[in-house]
Protein backbone atom coordinates (compact mmCIF):
# COMPACT_ATOMS: atom_id res chain seq x y z
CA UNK A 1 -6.78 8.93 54.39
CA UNK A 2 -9.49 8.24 51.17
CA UNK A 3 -12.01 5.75 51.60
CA UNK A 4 -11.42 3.23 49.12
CA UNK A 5 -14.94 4.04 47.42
CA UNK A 6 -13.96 8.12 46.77
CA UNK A 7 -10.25 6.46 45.39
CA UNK A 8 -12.09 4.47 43.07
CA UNK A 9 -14.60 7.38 42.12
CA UNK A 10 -11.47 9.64 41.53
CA UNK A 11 -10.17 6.80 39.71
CA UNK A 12 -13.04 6.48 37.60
CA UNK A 13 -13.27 10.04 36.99
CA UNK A 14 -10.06 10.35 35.57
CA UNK A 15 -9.92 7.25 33.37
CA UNK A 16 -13.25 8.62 32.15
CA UNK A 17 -11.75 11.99 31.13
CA UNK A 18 -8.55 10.21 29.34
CA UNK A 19 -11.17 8.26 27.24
CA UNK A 20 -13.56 10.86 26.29
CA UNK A 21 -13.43 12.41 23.02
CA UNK A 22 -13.88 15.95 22.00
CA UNK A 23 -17.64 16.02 21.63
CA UNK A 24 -17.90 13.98 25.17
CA UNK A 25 -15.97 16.20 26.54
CA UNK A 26 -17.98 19.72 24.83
CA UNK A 27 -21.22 17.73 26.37
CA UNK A 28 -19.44 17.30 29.96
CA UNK A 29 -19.22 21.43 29.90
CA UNK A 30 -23.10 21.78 28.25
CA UNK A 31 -22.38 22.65 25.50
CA UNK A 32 -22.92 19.50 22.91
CA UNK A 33 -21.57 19.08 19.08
CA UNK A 34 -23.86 19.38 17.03
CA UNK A 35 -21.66 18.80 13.89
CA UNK A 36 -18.34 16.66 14.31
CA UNK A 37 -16.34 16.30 11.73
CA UNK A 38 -12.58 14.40 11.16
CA UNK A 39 -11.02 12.21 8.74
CA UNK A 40 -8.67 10.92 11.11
CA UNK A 41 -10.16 9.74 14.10
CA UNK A 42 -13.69 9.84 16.14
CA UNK A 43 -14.39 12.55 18.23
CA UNK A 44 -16.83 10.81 20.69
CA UNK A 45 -15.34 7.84 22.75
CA UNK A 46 -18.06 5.84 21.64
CA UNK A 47 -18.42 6.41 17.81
CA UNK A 48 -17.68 3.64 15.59
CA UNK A 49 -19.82 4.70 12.35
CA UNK A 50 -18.45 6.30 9.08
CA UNK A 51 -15.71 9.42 9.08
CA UNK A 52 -15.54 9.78 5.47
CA UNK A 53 -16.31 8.65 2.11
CA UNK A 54 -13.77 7.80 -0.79
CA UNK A 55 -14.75 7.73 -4.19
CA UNK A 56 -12.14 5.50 -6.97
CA UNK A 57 -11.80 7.33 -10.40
CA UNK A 58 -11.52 4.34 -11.65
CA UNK A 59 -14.90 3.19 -11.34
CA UNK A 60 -17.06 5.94 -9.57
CA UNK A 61 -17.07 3.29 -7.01
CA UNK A 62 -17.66 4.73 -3.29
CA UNK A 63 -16.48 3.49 0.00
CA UNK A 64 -16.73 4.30 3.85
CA UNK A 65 -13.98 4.81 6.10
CA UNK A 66 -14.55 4.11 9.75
CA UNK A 67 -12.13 3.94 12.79
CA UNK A 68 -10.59 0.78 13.74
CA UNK A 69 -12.03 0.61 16.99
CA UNK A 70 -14.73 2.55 18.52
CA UNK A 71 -13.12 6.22 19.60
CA UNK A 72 -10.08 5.42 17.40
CA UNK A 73 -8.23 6.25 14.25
CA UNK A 74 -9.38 6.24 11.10
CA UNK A 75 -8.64 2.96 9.22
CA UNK A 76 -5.90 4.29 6.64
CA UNK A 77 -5.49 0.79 5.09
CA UNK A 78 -9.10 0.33 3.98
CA UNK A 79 -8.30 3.60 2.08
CA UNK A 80 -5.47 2.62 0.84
CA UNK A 81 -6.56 -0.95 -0.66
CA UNK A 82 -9.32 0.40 -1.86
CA UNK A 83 -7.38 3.20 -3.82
CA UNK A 84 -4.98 0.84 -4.77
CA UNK A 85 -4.05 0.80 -8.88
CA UNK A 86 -5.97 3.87 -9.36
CA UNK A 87 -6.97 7.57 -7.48
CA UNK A 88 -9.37 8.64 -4.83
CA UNK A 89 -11.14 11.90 -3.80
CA UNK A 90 -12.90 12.29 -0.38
CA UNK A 91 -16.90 12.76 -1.44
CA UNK A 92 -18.18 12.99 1.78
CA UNK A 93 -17.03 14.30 5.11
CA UNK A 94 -19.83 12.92 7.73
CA UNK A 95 -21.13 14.45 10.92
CA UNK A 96 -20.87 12.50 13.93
CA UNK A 97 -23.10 14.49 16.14
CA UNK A 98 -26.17 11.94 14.60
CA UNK A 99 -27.63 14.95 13.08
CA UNK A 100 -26.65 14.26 9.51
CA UNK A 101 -24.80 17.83 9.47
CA UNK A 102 -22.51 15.82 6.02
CA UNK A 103 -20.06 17.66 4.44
CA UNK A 104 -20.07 16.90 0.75
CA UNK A 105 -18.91 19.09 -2.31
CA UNK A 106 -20.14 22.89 -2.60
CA UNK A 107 -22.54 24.18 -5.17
CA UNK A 108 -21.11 27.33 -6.95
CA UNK A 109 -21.92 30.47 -5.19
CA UNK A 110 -22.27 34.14 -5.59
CA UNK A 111 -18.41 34.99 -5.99
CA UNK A 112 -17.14 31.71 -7.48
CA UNK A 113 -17.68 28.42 -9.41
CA UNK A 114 -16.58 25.33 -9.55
CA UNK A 115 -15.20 23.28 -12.77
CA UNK A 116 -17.45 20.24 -13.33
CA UNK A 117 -20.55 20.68 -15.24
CA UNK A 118 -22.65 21.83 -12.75
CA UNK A 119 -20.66 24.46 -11.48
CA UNK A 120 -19.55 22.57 -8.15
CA UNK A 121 -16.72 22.42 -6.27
CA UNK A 122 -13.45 20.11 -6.40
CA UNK A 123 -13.26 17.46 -3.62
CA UNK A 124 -10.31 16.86 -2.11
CA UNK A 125 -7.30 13.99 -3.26
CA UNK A 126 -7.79 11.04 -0.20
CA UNK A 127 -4.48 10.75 0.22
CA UNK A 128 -2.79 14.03 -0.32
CA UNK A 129 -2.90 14.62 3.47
CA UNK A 130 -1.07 12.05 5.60
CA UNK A 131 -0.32 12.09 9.06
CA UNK A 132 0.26 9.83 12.34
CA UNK A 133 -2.35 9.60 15.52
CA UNK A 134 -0.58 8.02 18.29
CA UNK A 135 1.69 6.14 15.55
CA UNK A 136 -1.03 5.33 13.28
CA UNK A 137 -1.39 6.84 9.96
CA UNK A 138 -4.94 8.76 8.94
CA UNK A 139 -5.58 11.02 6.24
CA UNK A 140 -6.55 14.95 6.20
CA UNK A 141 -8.51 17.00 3.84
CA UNK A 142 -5.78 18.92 1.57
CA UNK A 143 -8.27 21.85 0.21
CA UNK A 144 -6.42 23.33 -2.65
CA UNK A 145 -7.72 25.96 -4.36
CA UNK A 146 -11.18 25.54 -5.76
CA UNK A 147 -11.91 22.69 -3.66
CA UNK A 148 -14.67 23.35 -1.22
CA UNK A 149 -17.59 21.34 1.31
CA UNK A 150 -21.02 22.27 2.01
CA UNK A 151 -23.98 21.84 4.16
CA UNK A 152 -26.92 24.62 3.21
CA UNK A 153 -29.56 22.45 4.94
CA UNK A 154 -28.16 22.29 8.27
CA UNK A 155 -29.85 20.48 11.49
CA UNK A 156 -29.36 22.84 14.98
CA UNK A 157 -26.33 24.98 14.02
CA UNK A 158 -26.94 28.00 15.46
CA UNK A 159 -29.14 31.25 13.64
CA UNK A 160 -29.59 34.42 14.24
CA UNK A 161 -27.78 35.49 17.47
CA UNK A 162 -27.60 32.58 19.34
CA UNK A 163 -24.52 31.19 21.30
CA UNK A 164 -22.55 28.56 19.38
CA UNK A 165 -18.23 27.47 19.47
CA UNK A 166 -16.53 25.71 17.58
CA UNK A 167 -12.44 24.52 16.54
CA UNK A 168 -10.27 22.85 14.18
CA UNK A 169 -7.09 21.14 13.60
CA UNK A 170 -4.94 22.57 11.08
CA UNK A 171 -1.87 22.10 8.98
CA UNK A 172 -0.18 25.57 10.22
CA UNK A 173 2.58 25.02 6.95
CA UNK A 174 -0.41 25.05 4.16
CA UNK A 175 -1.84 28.66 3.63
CA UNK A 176 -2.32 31.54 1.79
CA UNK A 177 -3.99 34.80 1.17
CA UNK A 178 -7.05 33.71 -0.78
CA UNK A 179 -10.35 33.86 0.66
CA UNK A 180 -11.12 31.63 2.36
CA UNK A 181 -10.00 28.89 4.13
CA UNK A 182 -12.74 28.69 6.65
CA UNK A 183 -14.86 25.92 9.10
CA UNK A 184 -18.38 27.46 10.38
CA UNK A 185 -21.04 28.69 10.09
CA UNK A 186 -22.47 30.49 7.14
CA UNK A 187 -25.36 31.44 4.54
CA UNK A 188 -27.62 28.97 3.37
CA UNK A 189 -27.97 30.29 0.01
CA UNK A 190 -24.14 30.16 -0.66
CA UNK A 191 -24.47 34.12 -1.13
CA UNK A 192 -22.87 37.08 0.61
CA UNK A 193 -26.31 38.49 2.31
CA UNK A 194 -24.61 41.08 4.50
CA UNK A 195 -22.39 41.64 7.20
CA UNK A 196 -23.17 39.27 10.65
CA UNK A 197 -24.01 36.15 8.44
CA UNK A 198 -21.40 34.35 9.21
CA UNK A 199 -19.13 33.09 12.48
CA UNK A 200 -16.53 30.68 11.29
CA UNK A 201 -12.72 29.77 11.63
CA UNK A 202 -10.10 31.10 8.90
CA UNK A 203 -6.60 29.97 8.59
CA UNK A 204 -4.05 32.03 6.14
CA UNK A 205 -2.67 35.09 5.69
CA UNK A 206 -6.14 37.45 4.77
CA UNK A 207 -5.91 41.09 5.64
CA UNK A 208 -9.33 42.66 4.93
CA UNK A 209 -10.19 43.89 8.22
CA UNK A 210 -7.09 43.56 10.58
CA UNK A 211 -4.72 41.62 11.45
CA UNK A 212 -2.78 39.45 14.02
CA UNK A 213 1.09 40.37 14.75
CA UNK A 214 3.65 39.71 12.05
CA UNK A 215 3.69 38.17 8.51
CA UNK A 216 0.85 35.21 9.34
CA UNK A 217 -0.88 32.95 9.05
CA UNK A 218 -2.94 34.03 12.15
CA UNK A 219 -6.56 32.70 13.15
CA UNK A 220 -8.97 35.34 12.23
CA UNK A 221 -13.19 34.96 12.60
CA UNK A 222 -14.68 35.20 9.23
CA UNK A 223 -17.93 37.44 9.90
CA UNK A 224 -18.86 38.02 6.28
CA UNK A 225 -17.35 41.12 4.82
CA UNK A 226 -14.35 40.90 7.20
CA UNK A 227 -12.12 38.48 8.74
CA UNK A 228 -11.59 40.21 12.48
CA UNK A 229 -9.33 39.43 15.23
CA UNK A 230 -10.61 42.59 17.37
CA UNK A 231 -13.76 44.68 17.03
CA UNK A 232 -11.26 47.07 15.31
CA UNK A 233 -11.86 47.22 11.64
CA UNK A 234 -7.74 48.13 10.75
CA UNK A 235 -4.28 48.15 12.44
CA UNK A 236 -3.21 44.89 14.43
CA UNK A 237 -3.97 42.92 17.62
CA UNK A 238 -0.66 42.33 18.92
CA UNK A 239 -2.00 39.56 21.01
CA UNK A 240 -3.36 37.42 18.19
CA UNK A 241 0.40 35.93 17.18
CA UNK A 242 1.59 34.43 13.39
CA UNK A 243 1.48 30.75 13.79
CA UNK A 244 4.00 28.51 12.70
CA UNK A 245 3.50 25.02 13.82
CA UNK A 246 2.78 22.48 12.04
CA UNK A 247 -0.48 21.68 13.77
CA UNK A 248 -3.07 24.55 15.16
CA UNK A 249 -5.54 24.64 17.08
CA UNK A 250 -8.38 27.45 16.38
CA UNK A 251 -11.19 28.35 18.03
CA UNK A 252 -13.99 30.73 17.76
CA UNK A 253 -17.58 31.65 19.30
CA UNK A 254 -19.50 33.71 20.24
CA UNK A 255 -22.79 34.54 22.01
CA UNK A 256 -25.57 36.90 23.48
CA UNK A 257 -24.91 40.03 24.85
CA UNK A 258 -22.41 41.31 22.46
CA UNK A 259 -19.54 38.90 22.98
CA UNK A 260 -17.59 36.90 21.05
CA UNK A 261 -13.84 35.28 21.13
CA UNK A 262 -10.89 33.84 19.20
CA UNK A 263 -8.48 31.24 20.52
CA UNK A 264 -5.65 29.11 19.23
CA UNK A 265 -2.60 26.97 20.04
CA UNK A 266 -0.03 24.50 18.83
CA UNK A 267 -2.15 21.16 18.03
CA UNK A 268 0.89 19.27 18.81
CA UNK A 269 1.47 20.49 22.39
CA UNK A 270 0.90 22.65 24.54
CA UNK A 271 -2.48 25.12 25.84
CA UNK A 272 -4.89 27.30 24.17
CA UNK A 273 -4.15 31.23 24.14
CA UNK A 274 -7.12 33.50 24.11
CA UNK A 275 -6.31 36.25 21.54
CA UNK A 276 -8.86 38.27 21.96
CA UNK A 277 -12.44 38.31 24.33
CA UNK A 278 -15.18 40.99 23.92
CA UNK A 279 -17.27 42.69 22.18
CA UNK A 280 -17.80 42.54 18.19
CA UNK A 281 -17.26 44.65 15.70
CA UNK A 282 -19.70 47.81 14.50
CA UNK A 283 -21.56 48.00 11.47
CA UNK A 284 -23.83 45.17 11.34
CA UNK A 285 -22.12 42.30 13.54
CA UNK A 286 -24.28 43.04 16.66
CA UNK A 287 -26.69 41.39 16.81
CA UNK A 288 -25.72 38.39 15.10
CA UNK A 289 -27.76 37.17 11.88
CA UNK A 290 -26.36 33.86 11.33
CA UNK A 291 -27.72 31.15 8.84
CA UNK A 292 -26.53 27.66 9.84
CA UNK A 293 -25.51 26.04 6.69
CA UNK A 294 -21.53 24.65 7.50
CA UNK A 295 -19.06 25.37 5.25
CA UNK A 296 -14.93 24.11 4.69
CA UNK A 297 -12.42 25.07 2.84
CA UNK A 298 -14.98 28.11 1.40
CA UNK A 299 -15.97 31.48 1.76
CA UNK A 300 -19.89 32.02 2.86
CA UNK A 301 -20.42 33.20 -0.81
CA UNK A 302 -18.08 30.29 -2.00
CA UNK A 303 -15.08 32.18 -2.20
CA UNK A 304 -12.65 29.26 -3.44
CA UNK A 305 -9.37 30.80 -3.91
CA UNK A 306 -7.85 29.62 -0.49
CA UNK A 307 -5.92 26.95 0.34
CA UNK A 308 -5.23 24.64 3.42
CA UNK A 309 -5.17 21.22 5.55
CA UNK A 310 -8.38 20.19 7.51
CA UNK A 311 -7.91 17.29 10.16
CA UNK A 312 -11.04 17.60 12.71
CA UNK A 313 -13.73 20.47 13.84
CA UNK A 314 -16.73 20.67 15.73
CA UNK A 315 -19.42 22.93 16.40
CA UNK A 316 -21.50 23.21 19.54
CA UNK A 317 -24.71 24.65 20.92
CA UNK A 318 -24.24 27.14 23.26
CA UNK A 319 -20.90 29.30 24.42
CA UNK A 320 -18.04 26.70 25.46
CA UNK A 321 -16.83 27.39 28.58
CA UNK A 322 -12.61 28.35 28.13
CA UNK A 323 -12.36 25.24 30.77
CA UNK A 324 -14.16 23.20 28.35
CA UNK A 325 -12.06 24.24 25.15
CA UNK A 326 -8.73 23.54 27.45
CA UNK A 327 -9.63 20.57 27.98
CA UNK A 328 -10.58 19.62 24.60
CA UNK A 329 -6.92 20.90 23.28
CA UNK A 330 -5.18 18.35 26.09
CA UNK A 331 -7.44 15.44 24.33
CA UNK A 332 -6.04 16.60 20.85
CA UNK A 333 -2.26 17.14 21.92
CA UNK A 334 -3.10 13.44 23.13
CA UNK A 335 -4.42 12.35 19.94
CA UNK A 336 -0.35 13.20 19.16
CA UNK A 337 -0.89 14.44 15.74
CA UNK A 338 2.59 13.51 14.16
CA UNK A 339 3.78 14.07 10.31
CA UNK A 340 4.98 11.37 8.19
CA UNK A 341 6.08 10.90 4.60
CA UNK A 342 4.46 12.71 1.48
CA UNK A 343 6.19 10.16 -0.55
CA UNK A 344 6.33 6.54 -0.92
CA UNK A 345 7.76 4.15 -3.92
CA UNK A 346 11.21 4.20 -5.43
CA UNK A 347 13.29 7.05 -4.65
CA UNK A 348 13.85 10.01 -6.78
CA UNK A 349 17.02 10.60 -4.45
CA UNK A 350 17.54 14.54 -3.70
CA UNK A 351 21.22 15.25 -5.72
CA UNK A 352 20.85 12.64 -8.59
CA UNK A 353 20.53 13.65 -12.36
CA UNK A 354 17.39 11.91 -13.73
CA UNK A 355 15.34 11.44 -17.00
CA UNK A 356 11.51 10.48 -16.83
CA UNK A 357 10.31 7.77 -19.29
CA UNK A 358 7.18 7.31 -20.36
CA UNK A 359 5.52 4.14 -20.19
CA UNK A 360 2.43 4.01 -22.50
CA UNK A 361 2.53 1.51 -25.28
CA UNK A 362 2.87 4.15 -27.56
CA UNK A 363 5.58 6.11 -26.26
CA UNK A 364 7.87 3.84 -24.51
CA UNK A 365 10.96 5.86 -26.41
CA UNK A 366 9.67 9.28 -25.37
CA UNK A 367 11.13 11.27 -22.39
CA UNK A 368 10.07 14.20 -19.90
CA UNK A 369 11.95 17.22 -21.98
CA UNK A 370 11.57 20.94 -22.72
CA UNK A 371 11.52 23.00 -26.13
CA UNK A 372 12.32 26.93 -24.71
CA UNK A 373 9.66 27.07 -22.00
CA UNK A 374 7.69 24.66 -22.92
CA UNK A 375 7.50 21.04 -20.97
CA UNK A 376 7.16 18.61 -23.90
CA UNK A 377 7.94 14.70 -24.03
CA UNK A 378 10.60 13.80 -26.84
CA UNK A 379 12.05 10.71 -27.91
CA UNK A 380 15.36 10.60 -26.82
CA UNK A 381 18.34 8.38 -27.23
CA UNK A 382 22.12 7.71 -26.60
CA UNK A 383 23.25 7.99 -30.18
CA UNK A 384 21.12 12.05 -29.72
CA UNK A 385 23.19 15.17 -29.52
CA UNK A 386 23.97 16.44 -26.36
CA UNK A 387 21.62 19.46 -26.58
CA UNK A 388 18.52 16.78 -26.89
CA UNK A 389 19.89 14.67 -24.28
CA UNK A 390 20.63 17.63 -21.57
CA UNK A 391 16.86 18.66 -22.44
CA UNK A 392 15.34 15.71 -21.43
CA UNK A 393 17.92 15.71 -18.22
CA UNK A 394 17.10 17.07 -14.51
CA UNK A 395 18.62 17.84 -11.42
CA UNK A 396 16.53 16.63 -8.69
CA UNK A 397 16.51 19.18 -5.41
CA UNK A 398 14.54 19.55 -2.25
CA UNK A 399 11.23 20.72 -2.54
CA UNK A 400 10.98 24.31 -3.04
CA UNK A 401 8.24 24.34 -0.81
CA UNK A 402 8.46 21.17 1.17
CA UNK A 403 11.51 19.07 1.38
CA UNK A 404 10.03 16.31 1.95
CA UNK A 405 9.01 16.43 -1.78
CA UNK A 406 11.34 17.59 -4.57
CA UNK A 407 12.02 19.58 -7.10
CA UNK A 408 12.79 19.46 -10.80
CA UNK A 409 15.76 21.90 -12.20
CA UNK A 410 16.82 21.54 -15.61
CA UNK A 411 20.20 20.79 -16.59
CA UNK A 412 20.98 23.05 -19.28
CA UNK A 413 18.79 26.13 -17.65
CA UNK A 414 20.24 25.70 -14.42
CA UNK A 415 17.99 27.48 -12.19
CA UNK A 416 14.90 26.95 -14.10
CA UNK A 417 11.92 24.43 -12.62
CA UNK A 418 9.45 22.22 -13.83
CA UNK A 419 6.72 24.26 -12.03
CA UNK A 420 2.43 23.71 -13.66
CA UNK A 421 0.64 27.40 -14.51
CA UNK A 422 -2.76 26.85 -15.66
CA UNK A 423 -2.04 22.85 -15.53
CA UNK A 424 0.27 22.91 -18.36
CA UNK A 425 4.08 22.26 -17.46
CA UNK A 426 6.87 24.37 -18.52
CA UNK A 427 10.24 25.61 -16.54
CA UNK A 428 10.58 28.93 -15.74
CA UNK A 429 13.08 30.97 -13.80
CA UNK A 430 12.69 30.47 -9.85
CA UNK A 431 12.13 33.53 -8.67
CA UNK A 432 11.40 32.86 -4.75
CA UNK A 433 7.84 33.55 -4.48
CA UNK A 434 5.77 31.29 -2.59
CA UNK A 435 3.40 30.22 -5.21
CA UNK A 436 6.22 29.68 -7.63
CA UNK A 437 8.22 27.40 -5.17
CA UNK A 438 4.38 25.55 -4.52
CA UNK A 439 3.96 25.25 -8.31
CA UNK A 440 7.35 23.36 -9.01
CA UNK A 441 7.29 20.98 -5.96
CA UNK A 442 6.35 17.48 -6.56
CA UNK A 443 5.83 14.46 -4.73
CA UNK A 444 6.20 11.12 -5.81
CA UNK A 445 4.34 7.37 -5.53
CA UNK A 446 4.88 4.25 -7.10
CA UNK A 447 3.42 3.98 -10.68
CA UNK A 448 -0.15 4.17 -10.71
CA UNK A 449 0.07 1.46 -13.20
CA UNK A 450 3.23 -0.43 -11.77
CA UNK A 451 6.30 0.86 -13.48
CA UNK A 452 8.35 3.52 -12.28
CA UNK A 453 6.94 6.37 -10.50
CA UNK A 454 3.99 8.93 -10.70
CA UNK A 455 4.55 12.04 -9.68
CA UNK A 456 1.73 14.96 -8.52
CA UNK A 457 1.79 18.34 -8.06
CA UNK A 458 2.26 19.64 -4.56
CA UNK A 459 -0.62 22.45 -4.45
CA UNK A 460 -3.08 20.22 -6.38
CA UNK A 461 -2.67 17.26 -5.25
CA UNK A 462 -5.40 15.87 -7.42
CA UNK A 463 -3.23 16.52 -10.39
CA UNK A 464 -0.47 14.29 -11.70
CA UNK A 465 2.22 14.68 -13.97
CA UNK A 466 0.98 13.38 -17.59
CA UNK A 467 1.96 13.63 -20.95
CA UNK A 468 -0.54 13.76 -23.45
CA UNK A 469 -0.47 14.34 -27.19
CA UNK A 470 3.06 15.24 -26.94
CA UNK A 471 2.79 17.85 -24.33
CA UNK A 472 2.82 17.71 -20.35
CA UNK A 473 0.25 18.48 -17.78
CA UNK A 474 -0.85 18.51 -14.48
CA UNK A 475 -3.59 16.43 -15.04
CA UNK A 476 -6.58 15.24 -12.63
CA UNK A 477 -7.99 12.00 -13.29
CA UNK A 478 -11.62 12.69 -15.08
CA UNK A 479 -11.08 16.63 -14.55
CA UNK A 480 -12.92 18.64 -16.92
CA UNK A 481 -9.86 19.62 -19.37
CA UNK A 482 -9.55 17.58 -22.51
CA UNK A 483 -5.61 16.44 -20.45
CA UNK A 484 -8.10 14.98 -17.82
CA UNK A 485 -9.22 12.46 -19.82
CA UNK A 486 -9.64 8.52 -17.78
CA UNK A 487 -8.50 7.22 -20.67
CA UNK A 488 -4.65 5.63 -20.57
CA UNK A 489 -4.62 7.87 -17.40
CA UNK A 490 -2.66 5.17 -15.50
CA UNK A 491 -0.24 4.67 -18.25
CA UNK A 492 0.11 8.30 -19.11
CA UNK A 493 1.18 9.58 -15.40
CA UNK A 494 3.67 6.67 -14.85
CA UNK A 495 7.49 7.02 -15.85
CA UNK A 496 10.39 5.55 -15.63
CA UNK A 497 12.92 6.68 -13.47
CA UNK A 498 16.51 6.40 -14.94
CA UNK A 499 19.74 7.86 -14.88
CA UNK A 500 19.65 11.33 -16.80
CA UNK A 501 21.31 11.34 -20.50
CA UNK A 502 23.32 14.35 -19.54
C-alpha cells in the first residue's frame, strides 16, 4: 500500500500535467517555446497577457484580446463588442514565450506583394474564423490569399543548423495548392536565399518535391525550394496520409546530425503519427542554414498565393522529444477544439427564393440583379415585367463549398451563381471546380448598419457584398480599390432580405 505522501505526490503530478499548457509542457521535456502563438487560448498555464490585437475600420482604433482567465480561452466577447457596428482585422498575433517573437503583417518579398501602399500584406478578418474551446467560442486566423504575418527580427529561433520543433493547429477543410501556407522558420530578408533556409510547417495540396498518399492536403516541411515529406525529391511517401479532419495537428523539426521529422494527427482526437524520421534531403539541406525570422500564412520569399486556418503554433529550442509532442497533442484534443456557426443574424433559409435590397439613402428602390453576366443593382418593382423581376430573384442553396454558408443561383439562369472574380460580382455557370464553388459561397451577419443582412465572401472573408455606383463587389472595408472606399461602407453592404419578385 502507498504512503499517503507518494499518493499525494502522484496526485500532484497529475493535476499538474492536466493544467499545463503546451509551452509548460515543451519546457517539462527541455525543450522551451521560444515563440507561442494562438488566437484562441494561452499556451502556458500561467499566461494571462495579450493573444492578439484587433484593429476597427471604423476608426483605426486598436484593441487587445486576452484570455478570460489565466491559461484560458480567448475572450471572444471583448472582440465582438468591440467590432460591433463596424469590421475588424487581426494586426497583431503576439508571442507568449516573453521574447517579443509578434506576428504582425508581412512586408512584400522577393516573389510577391501585397496591396496597400507599401507593398504589405493583408491581415486577416477577426472574425472570419470561429470555433469552440471546451464550449467557449475563440477566433482563428482565416489567411486567404494574399494575407500573410511576419517576424524578420526574431529573438532565439533557431539559425544555421541548430535543433528546433515546432506545431500547429489547423483547419484541415481550408486549403489549396498555392504556395504557401506555412508556420516556421524562414529568411530574414523575406527573399528566397537558397535551398536549407527554411524549416517550417505547410498545410495544402503543394506538389513541388513529393508528396504524401492520395489527393491531399498532407503536412509537408517547407525547406525553401521544396516542400518534402521524405529526403526523396519525387514519387510519394505512402506513410505521410491526405488529411481530412477538420482540425490537424502538424509537426516538424529537425536537428544535428542529419535528422529531421514530420508528424501529424487529428486536432480533435486522437495521437500523433510520425510520417516520416531521418535523414534530409540532398542538394543543399544538410547542413541546415536557417535564418530565424517566423513567418504564417507565407512563403520564405512571401509567396502569398495560399490559403488556410491558423488556430495555435509554437516553436522550441532544441529537438522535442516524440514523448513530449504526444503529450502536447493530448493537451490540444483537451482544449476540444469544436466548430460552430459561420453565420449569425436573420436567416437566409437554404430553399427560399429571395431578393436583396439595398439600404442606402439613395437606393432604397434598387435590388441585387444581373444584366447577362454582369452582377448589377436595379430598381425593381411589382408593377416590372417578369424578365426584370426574375433578374433581381435567387434561389438560395447550400454552400457550394461549405454548407454551413450558402449559395446564390439565379432564377432565370438556373444553374448559374453569384460567385466574385477579381472582386467584381457576376454569375457564371457552376462548373464544379473548387475555386469556383469557394468564389460563390457566402456567409451571412446581421446588417453592419442594422437592417437586413450583410453578406461576405467565403474565401475573402474581409470582403463583403456591396453595391457601388450601380455595380456589385466584393468589397473590403478601406481596401485599396476605388469599391473599398469607408465611405457609406455600412450602408452599402447591408440589404434587405425579402421574398424574391419571381
Amino acid at each position: 500500500m502507498f504512503p499517503y505522501s507518494s499518493l499525494l505526490a502522484l496526485c500532484l503530478a497529475a493535476a499538474t500535467l492536466v493544467a499545463a499548457g503546451p509551452c509548460d509542457i515543451y519546457a517539462s521535456g527541455g525543450t522551451p517555446c521560444v515563440a507561442a502563438h494562438s488566437t484562441t487560448r494561452a499556451l502556458y498555464d500561467a499566461f494571462s497577457g495579450s493573444l492578439y490585437q484587433v484593429q476597427r475600420d471604423s476608426d483605426s482604433a486598436t484593441t487587445d484580446i486576452r484570455p478570460l482567465s489565466a491559461g484560458g480561452v480567448a475572450n471572444a466577447a471583448s472582440q465582438d463588442s468591440f467590432c460591433s457596428g463596424t469590421t475588424c482585422l487581426i494586426s497583431i498575433i503576439y508571442d507568449q514565450s516573453g521574447r517579443g517573437n509578434h506576428l504582425t503583417k508581412a512586408p512584400p518579398g522577393g516573389a510577391a506583394s501585397g496591396t496597400d501602399p507599401n507593398g504589405f500584406d493583408n491581415l486577416a478578418a477577426a472574425d472570419a474564423a470561429p470555433v469552440t474551446l471546451n464550449g467557449q467560442r475563440a477566433y482563428g486566423v482565416f489567411v486567404a490569399p494574399g494575407t500573410g504575418y511576419r517576424n524578420n527580427r526574431p529573438n532565439g529561433i533557431a539559425t544555421g543548423d541548430a535543433a528546433e520543433g515546432m506545431y500547429a493547429v489547423m483547419d484541415g477543410t481550408h486549403f489549396n495548392g498555392g504556395c504557401c501556407f506555412d508556420y516556421g522558420n524562414a529568411e530574414t530578408n523575406s527573399l528566397d536565399t537558397g535551398n536549407g533556409h527554411m524549416e517550417a510547417i505547410y498545410f495544402g495540396t503543394g506538389t513541388g518535391f513529393g508528396t504524401g498518399a492520395g489527393s491531399g492536403p498532407w503536412v509537408l516541411a517547407d525547406l525553401e525550394n521544396g516542400l518534402f515529406t521524405s529526403p526523396n525529391t519525387s514519387g510519394v511517401n505512402p506513410n505521410n496520409p491526405t488529411i481530412t479532419s477538420r482540425f490537424v495537428t502538424a509537426v516538424v523539426k529537425g536537428q544535428p546530425g542529419n535528422q529531421w521529422a514530420v508528424r501529424g494527427g487529428n486536432g480533435a482526437s486522437g495521437s500523433l503519427s510520425t510520417f516520416y524520421s531521418g535523414v534530409r534531403p540532398n542538394n543543399g539541406y544538410n547542413p541546415m542554414k536557417k535564418e530565424g525570422a517566423i513567418i504564417l500564412g507565407i512563403g520564405g520569399d512571401n509567396s502569398n498565393w495560399s490559403q488556410g486556418t491558423f488556430y495555435e503554433g509554437v516553436m522550441t529550442t532544441g529537438y522535442p522529444s516524440d514523448a513530449t509532442e504526444n503529450s502536447v497533442q493530448s493537451n490540444i484534443v483537451n482544449a476540444r477544439y469544436a466548430a460552430t456557426g459561420l453565420v449569425s443574424g436573420p436567416g437566409i433559409t437554404v430553399g427560399s427564393h429571395v431578393s436583396l435590397r439595398a439600404t442606402t439613402s439613395c437606393c432604397t428602390t434598387r435590388y441585387i440583379a444581373h444584366t447577362g453576366a454582369t452582377v448589377n443593382t436595379q430598381v425593381v418593382s411589382a408593377s416590372d415585367s417578369n424578365a426584370l423581376k426574375l433578374s433581381a430573384s435567387w434561389n438560395v442553396v447550400s454552400g457550394l463549398a461549405n454548407s454551413a454558408c450558402v449559395s446564390f443561383e439565379s432564377r432565370d439562369t438556373p444553374g448559374s451563381f453569384i460567385r466574385h472574380s477579381n472582386f467584381q460580382l457576376r454569375i457564371d455557370p457552376n462548373d464544379n471546380s473548387k475555386l469556383f464553388h469557394e468564389d460563390a459561397t457566402w456567409c451571412y451577419r446581421a446588417g453592419i448598419n442594422g437592417q437586413g443582412n450583410t453578406i461576405r465572401s467565403f474565401n475573402y472573408p474581409a470582403h463583403y457584398m456591396r453595391h457601388f455606383n450601380a455595380l456589385v463587389y466584393a468589397s473590403a472595408n478601406g481596401g485599396p480599390n476605388t469599391f473599398d472606399t469607408k465611405t457609406s461602407f455600412n450602408d452599402d453592404v447591408s440589404f434587405v432580405v425579402s421574398t424574391a419578385f419571381a
